[in-house]
N, C-alpha and C. Protein backbone atom coordinates (compact mmCIF):
# COMPACT_ATOMS: atom_id res chain seq x y z
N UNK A 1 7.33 91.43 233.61
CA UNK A 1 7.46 91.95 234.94
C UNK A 1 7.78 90.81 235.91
N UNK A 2 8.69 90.84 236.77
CA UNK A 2 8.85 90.22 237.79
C UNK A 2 8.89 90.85 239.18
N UNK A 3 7.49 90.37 239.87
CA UNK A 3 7.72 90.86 241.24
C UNK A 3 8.50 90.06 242.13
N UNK A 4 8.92 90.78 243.08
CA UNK A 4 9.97 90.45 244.29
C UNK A 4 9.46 91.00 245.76
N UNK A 5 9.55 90.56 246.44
CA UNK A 5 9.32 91.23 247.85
C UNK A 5 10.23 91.00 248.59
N UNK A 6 10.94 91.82 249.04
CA UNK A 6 11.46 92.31 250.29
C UNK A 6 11.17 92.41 251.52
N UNK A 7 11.74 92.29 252.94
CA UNK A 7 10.87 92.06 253.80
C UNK A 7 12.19 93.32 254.96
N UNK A 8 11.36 93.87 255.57
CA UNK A 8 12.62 94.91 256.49
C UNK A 8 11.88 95.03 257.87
N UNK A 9 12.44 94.51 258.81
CA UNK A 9 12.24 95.09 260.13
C UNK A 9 12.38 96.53 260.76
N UNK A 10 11.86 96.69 261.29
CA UNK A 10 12.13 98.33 261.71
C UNK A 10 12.36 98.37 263.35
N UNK A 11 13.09 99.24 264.05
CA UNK A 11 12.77 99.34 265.07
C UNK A 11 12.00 100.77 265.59
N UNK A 12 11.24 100.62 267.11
CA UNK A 12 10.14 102.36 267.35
C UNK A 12 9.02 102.26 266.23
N UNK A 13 8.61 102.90 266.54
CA UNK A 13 7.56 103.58 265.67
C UNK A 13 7.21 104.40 265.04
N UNK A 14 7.07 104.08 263.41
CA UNK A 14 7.41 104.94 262.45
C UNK A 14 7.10 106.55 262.68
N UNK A 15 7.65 107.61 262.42
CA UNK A 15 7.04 108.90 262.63
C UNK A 15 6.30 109.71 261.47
N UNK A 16 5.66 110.63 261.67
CA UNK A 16 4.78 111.13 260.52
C UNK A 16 5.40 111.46 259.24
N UNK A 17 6.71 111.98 259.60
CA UNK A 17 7.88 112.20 258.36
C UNK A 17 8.36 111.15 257.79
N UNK A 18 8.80 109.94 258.50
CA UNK A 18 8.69 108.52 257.71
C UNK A 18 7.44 108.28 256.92
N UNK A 19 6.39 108.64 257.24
CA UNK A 19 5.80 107.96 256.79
C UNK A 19 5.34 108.59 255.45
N UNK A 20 5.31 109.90 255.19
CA UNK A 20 5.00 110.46 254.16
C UNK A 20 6.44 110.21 253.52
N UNK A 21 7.48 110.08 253.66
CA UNK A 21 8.59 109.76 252.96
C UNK A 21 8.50 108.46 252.02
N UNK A 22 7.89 107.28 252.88
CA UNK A 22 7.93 106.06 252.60
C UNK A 22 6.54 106.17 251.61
N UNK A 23 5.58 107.07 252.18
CA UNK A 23 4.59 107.07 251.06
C UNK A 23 4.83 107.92 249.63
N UNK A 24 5.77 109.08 249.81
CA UNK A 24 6.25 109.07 248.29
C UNK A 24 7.42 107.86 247.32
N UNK A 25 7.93 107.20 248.41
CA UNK A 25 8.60 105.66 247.76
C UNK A 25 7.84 105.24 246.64
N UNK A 26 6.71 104.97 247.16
CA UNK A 26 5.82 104.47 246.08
C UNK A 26 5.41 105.24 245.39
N UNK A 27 5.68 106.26 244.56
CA UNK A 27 5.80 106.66 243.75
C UNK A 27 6.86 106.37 242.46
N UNK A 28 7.61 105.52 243.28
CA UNK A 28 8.66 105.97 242.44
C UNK A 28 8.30 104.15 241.59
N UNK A 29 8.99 104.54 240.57
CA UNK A 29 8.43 103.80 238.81
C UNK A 29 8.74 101.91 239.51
N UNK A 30 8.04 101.16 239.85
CA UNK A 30 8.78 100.07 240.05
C UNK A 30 8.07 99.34 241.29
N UNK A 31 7.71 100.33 242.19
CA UNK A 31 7.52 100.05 243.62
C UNK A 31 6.06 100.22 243.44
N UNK A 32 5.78 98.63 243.44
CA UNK A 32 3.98 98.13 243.78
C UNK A 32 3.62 98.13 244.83
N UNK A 33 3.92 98.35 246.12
CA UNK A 33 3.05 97.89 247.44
C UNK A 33 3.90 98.08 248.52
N UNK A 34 3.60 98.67 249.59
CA UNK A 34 4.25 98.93 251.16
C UNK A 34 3.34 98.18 251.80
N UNK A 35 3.38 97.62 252.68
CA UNK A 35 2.57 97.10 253.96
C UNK A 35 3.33 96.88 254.89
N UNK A 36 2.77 97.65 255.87
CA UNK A 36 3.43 97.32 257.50
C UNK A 36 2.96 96.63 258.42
N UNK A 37 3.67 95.88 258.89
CA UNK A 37 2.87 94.90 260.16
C UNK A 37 3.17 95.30 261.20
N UNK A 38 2.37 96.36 261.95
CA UNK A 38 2.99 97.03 263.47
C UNK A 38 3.17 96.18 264.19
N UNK A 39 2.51 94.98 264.35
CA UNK A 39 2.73 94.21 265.51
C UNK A 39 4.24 93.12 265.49
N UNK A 40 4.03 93.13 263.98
CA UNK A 40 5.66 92.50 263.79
C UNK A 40 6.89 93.49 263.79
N UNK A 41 6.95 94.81 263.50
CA UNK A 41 7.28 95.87 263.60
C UNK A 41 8.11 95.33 262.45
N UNK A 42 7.24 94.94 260.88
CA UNK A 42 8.17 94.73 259.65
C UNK A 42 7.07 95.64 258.68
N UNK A 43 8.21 95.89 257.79
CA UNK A 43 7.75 96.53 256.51
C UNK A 43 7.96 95.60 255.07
N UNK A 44 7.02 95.05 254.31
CA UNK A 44 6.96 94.02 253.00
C UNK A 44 6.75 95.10 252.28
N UNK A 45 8.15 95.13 251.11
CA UNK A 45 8.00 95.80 250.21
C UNK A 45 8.19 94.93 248.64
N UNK A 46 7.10 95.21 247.67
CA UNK A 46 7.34 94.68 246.80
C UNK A 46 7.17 95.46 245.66
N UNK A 47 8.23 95.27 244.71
CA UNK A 47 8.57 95.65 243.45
C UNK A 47 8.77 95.31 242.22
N UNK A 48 8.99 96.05 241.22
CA UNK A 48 9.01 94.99 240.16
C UNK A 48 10.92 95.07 239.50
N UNK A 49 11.42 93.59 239.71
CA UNK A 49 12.83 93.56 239.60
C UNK A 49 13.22 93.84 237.82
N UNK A 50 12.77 93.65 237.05
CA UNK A 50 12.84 94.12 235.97
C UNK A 50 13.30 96.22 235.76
N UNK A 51 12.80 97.05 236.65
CA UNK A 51 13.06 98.28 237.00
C UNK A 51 13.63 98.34 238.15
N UNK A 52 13.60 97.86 239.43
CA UNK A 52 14.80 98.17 240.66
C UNK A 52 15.27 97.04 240.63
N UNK A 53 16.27 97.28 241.74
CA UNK A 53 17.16 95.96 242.27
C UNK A 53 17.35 96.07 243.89
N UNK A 54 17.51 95.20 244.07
CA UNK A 54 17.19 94.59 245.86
C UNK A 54 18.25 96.74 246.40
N UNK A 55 19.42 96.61 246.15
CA UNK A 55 19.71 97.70 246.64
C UNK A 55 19.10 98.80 246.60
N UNK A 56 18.41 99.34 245.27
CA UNK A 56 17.70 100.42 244.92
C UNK A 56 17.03 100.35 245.88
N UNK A 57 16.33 99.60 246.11
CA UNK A 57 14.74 99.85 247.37
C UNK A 57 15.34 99.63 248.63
N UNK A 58 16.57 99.40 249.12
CA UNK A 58 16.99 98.91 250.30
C UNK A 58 17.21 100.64 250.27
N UNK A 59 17.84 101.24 249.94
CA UNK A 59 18.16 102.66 249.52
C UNK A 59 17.14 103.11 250.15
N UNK A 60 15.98 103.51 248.97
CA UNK A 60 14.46 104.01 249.39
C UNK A 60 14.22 104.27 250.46
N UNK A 61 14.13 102.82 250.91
CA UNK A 61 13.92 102.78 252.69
C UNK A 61 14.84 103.51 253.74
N UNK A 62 15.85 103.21 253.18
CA UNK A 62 16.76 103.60 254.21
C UNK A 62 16.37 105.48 254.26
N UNK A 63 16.13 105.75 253.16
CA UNK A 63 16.08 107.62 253.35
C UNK A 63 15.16 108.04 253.71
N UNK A 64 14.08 106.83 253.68
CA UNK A 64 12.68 107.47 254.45
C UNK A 64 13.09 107.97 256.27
N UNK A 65 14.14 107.75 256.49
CA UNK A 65 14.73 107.85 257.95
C UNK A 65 13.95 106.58 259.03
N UNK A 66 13.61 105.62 258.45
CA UNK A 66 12.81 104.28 258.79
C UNK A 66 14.23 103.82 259.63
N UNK A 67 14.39 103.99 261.23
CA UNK A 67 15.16 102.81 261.74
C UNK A 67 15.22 101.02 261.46
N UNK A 68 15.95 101.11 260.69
CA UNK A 68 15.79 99.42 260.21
C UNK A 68 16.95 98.98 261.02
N UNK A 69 16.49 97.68 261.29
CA UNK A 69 17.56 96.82 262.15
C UNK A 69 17.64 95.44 261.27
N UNK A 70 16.64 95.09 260.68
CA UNK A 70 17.37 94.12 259.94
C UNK A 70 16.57 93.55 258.27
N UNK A 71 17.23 93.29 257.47
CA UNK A 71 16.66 93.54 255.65
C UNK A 71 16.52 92.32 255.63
N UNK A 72 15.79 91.40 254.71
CA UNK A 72 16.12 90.23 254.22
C UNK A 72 16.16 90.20 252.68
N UNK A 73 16.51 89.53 252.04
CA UNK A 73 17.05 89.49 250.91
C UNK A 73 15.88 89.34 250.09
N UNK A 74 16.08 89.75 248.82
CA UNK A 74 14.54 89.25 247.86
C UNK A 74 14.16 88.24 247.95
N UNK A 75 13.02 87.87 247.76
CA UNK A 75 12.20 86.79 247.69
C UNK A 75 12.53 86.06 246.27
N UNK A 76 13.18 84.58 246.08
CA UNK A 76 13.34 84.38 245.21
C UNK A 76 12.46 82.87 244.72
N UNK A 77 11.66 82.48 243.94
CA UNK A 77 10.79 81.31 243.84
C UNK A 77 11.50 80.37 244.39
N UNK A 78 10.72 79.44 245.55
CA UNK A 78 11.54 78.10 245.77
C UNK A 78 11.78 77.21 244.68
N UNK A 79 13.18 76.67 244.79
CA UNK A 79 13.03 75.27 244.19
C UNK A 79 12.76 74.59 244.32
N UNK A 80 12.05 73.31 243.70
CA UNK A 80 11.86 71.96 244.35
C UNK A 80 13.63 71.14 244.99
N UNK A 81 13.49 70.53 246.05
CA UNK A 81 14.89 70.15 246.24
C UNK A 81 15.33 69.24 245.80
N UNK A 82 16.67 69.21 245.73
CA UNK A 82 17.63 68.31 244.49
C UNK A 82 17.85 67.25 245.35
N UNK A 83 16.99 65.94 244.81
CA UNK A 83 16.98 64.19 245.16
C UNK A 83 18.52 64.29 245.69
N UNK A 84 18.91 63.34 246.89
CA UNK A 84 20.19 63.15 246.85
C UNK A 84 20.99 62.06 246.34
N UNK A 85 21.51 62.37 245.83
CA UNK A 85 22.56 61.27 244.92
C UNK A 85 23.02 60.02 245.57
N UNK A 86 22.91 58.83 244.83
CA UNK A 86 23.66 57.54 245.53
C UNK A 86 25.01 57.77 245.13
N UNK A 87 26.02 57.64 246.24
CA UNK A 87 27.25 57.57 246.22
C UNK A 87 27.41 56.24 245.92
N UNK A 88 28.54 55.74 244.94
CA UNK A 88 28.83 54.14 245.06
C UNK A 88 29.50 53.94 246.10
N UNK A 89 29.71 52.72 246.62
CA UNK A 89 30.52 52.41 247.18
C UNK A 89 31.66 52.39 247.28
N UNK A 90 32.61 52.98 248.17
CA UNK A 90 33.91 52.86 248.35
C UNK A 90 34.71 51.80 248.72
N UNK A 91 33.95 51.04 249.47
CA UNK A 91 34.72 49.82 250.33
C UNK A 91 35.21 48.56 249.42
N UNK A 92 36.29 48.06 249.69
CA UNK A 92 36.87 46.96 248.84
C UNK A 92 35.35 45.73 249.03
N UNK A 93 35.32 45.35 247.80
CA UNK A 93 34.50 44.26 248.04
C UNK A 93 34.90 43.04 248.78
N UNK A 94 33.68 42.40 249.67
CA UNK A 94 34.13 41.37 250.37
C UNK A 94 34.88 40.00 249.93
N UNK A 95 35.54 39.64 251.00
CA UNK A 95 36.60 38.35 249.98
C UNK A 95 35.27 37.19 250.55
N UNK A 96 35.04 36.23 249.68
CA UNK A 96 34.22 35.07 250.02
C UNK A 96 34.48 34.37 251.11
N UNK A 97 34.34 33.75 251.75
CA UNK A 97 34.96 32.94 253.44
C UNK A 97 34.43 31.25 252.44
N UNK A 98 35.66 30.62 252.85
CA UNK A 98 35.09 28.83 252.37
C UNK A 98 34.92 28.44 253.49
């Protein structure tokens, strides 16, 4: 299993039909967890990517009639960041001075 979370902004405030919409979401085979942050006015959805894919649940949401204004992409493990490379030098080497 690999979980993923998703993260979706919403705009207003969800209505009673969203919300039983979004609460049969989770029903569906894949989808571990809804949580809403009213005060952020975001919805964290997480799933397991092995059974959906970032669109499938972008879907979901979208039919719950949830005004979304903006998705962010799955959550994917950071990498550690890649050391940066010494470039050699380009410059002609210096001529000696007598």
């Amino acid at each position: 299993m690999t979980t993923v979370e998703m993260l979706f902004r919403y705009s207003g405030r969800p209505s009673e039909a969203e919300a039983f919409a979004l609460a049969n979401a989770r029903e569906v085979y894949g989808i571990r967890r809804l949580s809403f942050d009213r005060e952020a006015s975001t919805l964290l959805v997480e799933y397991d990517a092995t059974r959906l894919n970032a669109a499938t649940v972008t879907r979901l949401v979208r039919q719950s009639g949830l005004q979304l204004i903006e998705e962010a992409s799955p959550s994917v493990p950071e990498l550690p960041p890649v050391p940066p490379q010494v470039q050699p030098s380009t410059d002609p080497p210096s001529a000696a001075k007598n």
